[in-house]
PDB file of N, CA and C in Angstrom:
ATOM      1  N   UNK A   1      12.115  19.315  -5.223  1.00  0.00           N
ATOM      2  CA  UNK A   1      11.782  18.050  -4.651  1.00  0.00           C
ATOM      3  C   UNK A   1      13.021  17.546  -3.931  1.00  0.00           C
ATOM      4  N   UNK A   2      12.721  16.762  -2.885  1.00  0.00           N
ATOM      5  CA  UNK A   2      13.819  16.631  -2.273  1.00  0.00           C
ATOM      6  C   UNK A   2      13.868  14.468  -2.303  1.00  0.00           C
ATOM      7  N   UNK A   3      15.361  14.070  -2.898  1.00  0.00           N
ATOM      8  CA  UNK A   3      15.539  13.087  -2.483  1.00  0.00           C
ATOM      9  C   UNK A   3      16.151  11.839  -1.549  1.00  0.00           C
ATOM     10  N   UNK A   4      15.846  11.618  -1.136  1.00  0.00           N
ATOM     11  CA  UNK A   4      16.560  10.763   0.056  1.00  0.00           C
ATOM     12  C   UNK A   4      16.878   9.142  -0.117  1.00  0.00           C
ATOM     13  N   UNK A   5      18.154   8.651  -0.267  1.00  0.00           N
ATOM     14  CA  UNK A   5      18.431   7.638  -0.711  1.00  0.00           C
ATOM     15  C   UNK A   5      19.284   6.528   0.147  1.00  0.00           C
ATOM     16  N   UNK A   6      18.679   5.445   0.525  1.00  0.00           N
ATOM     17  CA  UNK A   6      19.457   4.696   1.670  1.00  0.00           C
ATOM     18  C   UNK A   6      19.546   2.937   1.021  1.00  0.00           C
ATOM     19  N   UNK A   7      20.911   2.707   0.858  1.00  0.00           N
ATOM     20  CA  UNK A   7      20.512   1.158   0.233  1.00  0.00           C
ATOM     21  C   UNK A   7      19.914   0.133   1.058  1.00  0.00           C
ATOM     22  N   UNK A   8      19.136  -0.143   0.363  1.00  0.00           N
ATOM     23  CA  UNK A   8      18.500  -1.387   1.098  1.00  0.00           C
ATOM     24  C   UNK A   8      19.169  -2.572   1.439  1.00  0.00           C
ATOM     25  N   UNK A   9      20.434  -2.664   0.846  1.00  0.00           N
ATOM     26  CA  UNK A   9      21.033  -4.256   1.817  1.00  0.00           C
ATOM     27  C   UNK A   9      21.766  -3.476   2.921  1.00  0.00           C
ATOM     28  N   UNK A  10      21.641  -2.291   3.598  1.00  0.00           N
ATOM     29  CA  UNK A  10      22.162  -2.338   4.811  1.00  0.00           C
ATOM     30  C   UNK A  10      21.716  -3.388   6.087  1.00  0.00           C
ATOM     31  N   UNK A  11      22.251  -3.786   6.824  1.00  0.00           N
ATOM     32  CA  UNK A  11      21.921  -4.424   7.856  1.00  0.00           C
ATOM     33  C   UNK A  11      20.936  -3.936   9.087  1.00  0.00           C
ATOM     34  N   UNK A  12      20.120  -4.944   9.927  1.00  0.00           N
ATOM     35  CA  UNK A  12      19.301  -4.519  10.372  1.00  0.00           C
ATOM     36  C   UNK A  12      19.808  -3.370  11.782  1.00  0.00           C
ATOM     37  N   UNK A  13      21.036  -4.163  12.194  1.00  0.00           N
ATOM     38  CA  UNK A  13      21.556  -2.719  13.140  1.00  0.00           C
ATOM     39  C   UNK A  13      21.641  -1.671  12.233  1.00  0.00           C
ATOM     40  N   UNK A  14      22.286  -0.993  11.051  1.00  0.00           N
ATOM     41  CA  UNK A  14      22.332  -0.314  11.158  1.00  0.00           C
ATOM     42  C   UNK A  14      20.805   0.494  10.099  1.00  0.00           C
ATOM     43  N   UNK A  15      19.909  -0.273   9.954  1.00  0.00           N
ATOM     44  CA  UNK A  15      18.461   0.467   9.936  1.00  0.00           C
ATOM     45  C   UNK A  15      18.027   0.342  11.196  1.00  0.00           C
ATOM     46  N   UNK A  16      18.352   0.115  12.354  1.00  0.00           N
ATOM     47  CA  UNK A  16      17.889   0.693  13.587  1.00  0.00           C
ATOM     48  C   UNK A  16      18.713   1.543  14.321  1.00  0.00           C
ATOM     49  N   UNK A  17      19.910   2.060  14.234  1.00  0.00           N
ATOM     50  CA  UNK A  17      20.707   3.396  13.984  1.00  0.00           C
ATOM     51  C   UNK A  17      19.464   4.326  13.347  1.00  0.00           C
ATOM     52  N   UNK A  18      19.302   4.179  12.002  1.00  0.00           N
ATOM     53  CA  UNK A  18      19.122   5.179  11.167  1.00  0.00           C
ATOM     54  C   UNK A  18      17.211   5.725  11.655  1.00  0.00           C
ATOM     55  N   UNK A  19      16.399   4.831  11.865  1.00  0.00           N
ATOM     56  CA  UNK A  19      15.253   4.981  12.662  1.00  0.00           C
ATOM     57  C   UNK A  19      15.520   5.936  13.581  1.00  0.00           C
ATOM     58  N   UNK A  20      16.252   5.284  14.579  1.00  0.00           N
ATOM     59  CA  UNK A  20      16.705   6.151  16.033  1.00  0.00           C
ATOM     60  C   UNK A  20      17.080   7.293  15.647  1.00  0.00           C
ATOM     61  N   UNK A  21      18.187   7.505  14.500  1.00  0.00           N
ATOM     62  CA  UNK A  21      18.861   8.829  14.540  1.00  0.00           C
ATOM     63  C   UNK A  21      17.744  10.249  14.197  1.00  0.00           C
ATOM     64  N   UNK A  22      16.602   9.916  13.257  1.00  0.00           N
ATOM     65  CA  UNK A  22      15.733  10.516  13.449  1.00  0.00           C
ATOM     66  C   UNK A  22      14.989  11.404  14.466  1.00  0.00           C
ATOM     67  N   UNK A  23      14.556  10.998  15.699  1.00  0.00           N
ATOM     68  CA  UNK A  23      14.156  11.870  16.505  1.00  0.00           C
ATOM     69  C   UNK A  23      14.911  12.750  17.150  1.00  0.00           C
ATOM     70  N   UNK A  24      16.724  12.202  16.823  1.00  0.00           N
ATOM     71  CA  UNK A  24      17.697  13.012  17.756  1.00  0.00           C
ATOM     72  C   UNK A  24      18.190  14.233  16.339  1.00  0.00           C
ATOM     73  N   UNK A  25      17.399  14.089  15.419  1.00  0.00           N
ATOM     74  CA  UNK A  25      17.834  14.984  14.022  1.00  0.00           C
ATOM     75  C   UNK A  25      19.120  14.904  13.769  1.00  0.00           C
ATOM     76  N   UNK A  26      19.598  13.727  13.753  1.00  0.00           N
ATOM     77  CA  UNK A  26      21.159  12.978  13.266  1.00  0.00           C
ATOM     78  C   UNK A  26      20.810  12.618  11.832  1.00  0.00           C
ATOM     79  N   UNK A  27      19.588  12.442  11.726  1.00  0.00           N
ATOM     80  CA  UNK A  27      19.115  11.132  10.294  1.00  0.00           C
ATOM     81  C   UNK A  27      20.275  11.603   9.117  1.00  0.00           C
ATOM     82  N   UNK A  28      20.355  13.486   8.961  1.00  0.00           N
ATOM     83  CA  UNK A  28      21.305  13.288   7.475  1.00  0.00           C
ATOM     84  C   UNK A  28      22.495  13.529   7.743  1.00  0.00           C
ATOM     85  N   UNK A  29      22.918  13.478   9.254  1.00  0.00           N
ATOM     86  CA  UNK A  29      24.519  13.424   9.198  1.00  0.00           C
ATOM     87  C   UNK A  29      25.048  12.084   8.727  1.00  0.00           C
ATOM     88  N   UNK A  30      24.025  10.868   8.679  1.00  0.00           N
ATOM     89  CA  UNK A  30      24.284   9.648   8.435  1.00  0.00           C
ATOM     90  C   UNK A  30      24.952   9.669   7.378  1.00  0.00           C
ATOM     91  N   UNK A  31      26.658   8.856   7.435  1.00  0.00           N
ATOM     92  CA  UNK A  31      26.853   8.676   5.681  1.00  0.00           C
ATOM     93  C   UNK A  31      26.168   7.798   5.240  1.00  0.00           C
ATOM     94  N   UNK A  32      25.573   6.461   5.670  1.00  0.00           N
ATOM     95  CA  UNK A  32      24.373   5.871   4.574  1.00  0.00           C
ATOM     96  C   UNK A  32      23.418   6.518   4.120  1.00  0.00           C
ATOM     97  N   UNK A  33      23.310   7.742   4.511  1.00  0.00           N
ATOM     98  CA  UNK A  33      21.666   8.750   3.576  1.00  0.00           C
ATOM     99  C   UNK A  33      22.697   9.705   2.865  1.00  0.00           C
ATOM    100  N   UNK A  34      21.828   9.957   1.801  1.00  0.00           N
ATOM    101  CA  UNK A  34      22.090  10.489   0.762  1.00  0.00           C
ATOM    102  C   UNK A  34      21.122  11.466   0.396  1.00  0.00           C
ATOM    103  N   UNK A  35      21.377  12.379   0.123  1.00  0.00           N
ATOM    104  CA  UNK A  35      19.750  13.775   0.531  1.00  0.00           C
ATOM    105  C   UNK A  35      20.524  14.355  -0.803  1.00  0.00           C
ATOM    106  N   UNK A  36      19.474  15.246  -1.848  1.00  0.00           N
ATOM    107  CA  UNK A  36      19.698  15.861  -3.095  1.00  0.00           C
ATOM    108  C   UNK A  36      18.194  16.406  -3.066  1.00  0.00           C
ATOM    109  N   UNK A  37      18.800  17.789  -3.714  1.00  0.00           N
ATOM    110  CA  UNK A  37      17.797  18.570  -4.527  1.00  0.00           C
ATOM    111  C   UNK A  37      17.761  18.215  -5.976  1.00  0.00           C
ATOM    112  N   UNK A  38      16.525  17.872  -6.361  1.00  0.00           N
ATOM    113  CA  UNK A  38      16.323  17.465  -7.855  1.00  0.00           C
ATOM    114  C   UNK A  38      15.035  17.848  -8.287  1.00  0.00           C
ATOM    115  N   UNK A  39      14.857  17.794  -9.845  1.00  0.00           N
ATOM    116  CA  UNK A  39      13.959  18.363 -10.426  1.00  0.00           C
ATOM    117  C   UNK A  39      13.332  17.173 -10.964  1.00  0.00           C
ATOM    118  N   UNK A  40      13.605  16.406 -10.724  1.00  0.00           N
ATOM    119  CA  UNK A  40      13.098  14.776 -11.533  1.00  0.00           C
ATOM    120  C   UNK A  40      13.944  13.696 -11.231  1.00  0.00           C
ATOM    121  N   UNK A  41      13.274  12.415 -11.244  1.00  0.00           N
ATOM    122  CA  UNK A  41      14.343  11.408 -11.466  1.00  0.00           C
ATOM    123  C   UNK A  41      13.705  10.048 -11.769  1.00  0.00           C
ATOM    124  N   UNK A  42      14.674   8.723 -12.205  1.00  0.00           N
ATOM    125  CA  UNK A  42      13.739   7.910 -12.401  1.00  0.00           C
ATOM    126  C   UNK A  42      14.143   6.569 -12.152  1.00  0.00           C
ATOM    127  N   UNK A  43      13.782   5.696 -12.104  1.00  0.00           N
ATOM    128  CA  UNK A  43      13.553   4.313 -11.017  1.00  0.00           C
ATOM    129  C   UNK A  43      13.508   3.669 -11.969  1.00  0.00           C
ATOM    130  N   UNK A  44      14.341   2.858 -12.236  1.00  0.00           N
ATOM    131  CA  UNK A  44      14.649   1.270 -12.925  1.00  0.00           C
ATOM    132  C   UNK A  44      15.039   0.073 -12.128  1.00  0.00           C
ATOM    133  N   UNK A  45      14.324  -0.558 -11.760  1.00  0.00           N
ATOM    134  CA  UNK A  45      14.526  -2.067 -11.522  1.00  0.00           C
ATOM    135  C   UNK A  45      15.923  -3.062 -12.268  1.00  0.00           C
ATOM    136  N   UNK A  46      16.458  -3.217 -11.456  1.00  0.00           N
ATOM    137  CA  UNK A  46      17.053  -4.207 -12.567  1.00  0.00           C
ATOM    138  C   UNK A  46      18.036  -5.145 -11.919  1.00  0.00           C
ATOM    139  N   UNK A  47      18.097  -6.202 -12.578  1.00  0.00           N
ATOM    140  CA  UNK A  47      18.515  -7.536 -11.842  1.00  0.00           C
ATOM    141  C   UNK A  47      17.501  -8.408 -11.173  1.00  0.00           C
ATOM    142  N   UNK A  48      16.531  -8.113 -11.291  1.00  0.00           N
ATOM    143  CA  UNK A  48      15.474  -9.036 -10.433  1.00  0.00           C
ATOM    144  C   UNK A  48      14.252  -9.108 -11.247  1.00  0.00           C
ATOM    145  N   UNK A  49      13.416  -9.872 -11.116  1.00  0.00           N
ATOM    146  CA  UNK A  49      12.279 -10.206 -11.627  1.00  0.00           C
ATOM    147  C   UNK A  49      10.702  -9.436 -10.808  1.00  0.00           C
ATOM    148  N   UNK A  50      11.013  -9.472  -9.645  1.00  0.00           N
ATOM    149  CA  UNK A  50       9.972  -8.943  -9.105  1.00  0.00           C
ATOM    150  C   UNK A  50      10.126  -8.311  -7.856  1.00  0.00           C
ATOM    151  N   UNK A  51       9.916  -7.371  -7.071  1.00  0.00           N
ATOM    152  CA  UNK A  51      10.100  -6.830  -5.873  1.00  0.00           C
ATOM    153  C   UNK A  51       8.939  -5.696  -5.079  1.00  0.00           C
ATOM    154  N   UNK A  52       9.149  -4.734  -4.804  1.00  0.00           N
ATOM    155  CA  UNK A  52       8.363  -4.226  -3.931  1.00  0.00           C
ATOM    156  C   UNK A  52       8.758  -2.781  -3.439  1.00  0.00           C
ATOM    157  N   UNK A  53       7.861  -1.849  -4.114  1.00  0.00           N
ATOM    158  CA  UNK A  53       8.656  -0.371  -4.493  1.00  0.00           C
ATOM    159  C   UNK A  53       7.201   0.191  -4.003  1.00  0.00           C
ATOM    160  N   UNK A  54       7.502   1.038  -3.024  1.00  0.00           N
ATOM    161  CA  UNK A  54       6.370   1.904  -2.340  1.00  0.00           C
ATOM    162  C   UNK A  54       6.595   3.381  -2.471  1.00  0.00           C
ATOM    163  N   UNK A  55       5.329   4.349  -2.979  1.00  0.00           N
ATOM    164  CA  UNK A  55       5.407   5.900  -3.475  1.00  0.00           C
ATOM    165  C   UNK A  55       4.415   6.704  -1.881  1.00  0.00           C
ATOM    166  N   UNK A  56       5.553   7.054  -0.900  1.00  0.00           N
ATOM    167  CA  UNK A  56       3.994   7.864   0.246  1.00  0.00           C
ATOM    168  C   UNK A  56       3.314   6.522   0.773  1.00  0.00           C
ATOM    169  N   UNK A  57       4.340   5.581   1.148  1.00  0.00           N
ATOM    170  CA  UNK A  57       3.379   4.274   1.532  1.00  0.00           C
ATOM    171  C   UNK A  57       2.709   3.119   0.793  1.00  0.00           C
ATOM    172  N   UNK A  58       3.037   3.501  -0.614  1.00  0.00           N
ATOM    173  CA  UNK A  58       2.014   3.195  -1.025  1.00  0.00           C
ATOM    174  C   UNK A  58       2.099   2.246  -1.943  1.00  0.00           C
ATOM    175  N   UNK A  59       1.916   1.058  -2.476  1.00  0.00           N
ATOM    176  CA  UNK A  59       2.515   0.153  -3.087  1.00  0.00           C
ATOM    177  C   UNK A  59       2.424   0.459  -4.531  1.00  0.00           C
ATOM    178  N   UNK A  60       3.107   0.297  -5.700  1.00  0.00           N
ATOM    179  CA  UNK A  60       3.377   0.723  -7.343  1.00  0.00           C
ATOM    180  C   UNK A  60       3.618  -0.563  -7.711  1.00  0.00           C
ATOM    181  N   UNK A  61       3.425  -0.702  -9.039  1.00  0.00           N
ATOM    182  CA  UNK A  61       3.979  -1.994  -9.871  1.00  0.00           C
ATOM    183  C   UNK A  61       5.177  -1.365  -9.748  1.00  0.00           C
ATOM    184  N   UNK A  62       6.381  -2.961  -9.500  1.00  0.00           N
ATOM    185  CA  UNK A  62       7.759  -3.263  -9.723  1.00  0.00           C
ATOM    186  C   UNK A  62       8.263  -3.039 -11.353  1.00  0.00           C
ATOM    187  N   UNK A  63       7.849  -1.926 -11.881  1.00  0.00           N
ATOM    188  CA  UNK A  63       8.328  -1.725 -12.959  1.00  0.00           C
ATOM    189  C   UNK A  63       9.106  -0.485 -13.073  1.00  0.00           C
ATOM    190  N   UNK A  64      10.094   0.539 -14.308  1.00  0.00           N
ATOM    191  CA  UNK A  64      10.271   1.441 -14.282  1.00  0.00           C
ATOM    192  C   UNK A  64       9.344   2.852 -14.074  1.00  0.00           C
ATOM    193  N   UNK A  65       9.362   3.900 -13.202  1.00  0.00           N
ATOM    194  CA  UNK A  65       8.510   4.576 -13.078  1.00  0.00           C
ATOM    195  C   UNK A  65       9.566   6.272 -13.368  1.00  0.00           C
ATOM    196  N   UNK A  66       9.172   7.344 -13.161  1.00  0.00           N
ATOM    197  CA  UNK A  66       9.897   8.634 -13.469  1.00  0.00           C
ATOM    198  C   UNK A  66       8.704   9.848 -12.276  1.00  0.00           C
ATOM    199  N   UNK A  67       9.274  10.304 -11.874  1.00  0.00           N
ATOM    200  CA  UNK A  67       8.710  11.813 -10.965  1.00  0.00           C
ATOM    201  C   UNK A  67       9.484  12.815 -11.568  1.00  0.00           C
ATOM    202  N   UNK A  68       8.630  14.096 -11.704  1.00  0.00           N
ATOM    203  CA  UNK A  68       9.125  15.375 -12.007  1.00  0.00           C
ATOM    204  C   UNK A  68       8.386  16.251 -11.612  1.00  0.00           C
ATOM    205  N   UNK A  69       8.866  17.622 -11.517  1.00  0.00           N
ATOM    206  CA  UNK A  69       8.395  18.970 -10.967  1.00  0.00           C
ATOM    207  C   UNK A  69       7.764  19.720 -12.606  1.00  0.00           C
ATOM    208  N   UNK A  70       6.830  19.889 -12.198  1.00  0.00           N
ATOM    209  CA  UNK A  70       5.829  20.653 -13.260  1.00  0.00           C
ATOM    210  C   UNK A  70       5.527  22.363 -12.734  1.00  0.00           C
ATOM    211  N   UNK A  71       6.299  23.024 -12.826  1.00  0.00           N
ATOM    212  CA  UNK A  71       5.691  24.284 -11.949  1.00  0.00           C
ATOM    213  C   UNK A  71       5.116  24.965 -12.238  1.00  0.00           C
ATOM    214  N   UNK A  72       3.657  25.436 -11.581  1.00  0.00           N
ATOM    215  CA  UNK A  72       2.320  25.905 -11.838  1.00  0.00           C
ATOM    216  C   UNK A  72       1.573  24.579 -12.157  1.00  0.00           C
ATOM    217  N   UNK A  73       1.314  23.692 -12.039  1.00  0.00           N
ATOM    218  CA  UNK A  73       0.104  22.702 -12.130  1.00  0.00           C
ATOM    219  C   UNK A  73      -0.057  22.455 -10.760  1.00  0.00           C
ATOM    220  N   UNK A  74       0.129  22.663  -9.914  1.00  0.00           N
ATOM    221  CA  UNK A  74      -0.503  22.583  -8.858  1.00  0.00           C
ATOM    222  C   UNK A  74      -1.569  23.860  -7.672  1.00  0.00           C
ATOM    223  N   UNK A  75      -2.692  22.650  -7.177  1.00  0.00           N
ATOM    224  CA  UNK A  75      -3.189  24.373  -6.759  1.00  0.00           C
ATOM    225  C   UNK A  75      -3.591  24.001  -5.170  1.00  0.00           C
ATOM    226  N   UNK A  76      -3.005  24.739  -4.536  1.00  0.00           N
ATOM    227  CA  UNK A  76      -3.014  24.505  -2.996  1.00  0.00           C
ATOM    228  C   UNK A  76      -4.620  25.533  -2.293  1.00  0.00           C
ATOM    229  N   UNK A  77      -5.380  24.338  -2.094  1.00  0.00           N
ATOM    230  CA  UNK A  77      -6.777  25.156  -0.989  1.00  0.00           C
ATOM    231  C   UNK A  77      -6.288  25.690   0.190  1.00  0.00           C
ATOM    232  N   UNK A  78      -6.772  26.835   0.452  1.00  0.00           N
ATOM    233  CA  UNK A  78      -6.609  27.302   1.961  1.00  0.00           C
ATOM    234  C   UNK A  78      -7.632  28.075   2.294  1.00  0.00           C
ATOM    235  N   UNK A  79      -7.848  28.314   3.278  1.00  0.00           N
ATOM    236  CA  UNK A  79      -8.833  29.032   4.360  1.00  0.00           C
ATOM    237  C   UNK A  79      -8.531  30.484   3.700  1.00  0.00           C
ATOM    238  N   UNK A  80      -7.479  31.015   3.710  1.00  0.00           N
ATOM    239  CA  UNK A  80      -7.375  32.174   3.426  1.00  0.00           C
ATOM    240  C   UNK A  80      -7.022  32.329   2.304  1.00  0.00           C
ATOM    241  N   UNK A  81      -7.681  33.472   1.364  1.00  0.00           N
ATOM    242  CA  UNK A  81      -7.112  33.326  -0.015  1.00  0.00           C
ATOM    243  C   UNK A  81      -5.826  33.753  -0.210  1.00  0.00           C
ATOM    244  N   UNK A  82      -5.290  32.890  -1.252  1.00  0.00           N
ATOM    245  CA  UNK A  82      -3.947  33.813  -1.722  1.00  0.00           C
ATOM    246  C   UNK A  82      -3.081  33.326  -1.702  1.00  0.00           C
ATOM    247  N   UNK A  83      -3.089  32.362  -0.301  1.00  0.00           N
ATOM    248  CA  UNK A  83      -2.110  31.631   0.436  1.00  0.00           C
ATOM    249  C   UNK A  83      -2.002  30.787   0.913  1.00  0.00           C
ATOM    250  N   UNK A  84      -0.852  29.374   1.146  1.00  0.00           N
ATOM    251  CA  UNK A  84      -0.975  28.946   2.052  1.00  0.00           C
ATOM    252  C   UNK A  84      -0.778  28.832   3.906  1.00  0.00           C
ATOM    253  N   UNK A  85      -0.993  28.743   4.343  1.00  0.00           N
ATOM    254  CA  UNK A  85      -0.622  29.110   5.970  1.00  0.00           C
ATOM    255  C   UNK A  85      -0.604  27.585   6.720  1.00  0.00           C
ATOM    256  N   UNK A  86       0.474  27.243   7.649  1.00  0.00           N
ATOM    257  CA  UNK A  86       0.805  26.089   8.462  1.00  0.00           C
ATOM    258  C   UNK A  86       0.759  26.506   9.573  1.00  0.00           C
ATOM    259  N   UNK A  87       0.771  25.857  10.423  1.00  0.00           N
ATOM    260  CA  UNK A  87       1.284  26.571  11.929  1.00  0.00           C
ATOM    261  C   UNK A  87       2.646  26.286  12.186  1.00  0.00           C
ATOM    262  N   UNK A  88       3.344  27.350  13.018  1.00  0.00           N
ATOM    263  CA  UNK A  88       5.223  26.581  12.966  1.00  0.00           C
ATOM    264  C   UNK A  88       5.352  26.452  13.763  1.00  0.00           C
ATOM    265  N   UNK A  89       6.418  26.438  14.275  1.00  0.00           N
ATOM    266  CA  UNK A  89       6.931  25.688  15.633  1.00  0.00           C
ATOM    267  C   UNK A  89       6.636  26.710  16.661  1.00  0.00           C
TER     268      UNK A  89
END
């Protein structure tokens, strides 16, 4: 699993740096990002009462939460058996 970590009190220039640097594939030379290979990790809140923590978009209760890699519980459909197939570049 791959994690990517950017503090949120950066300023709004430089989250519009970090937007931009994206399409020019600068995003992880950025020293504000922080990129790691991990097998798990986990999310504690703290200092605040309430806030606003999104998983894939997606909004979660503002509470402690944990992700981990389970390997073999997952099962990928494809057209062709056996495998999966993408198209590449």
């Amino acid at each position: 699993m791959d994690l990517v970590c950017i503090d949120g009190r950066i300023g709004r220039a430089a989250a519009i740096d970090l937007m931009l640097a994206v399409e020019s594939n600068k995003f992880f030379d950025k020293p504000l990002v922080s990129y790691r290979k991990v097998l798990g990790y986990r999310i504690i809140p703290r200092d605040q009462e309430s806030g606003y923590i999104s998983i894939d978009g997606e909004r979660v209760p503002f509470e402690p939460f944990q992700a981990e890699i389970h390997r073999g519980l997952g099962t990928v459909l494809a057209r062709r058996g056996g495998r999966f197939e993408a198209p590449g570049p």
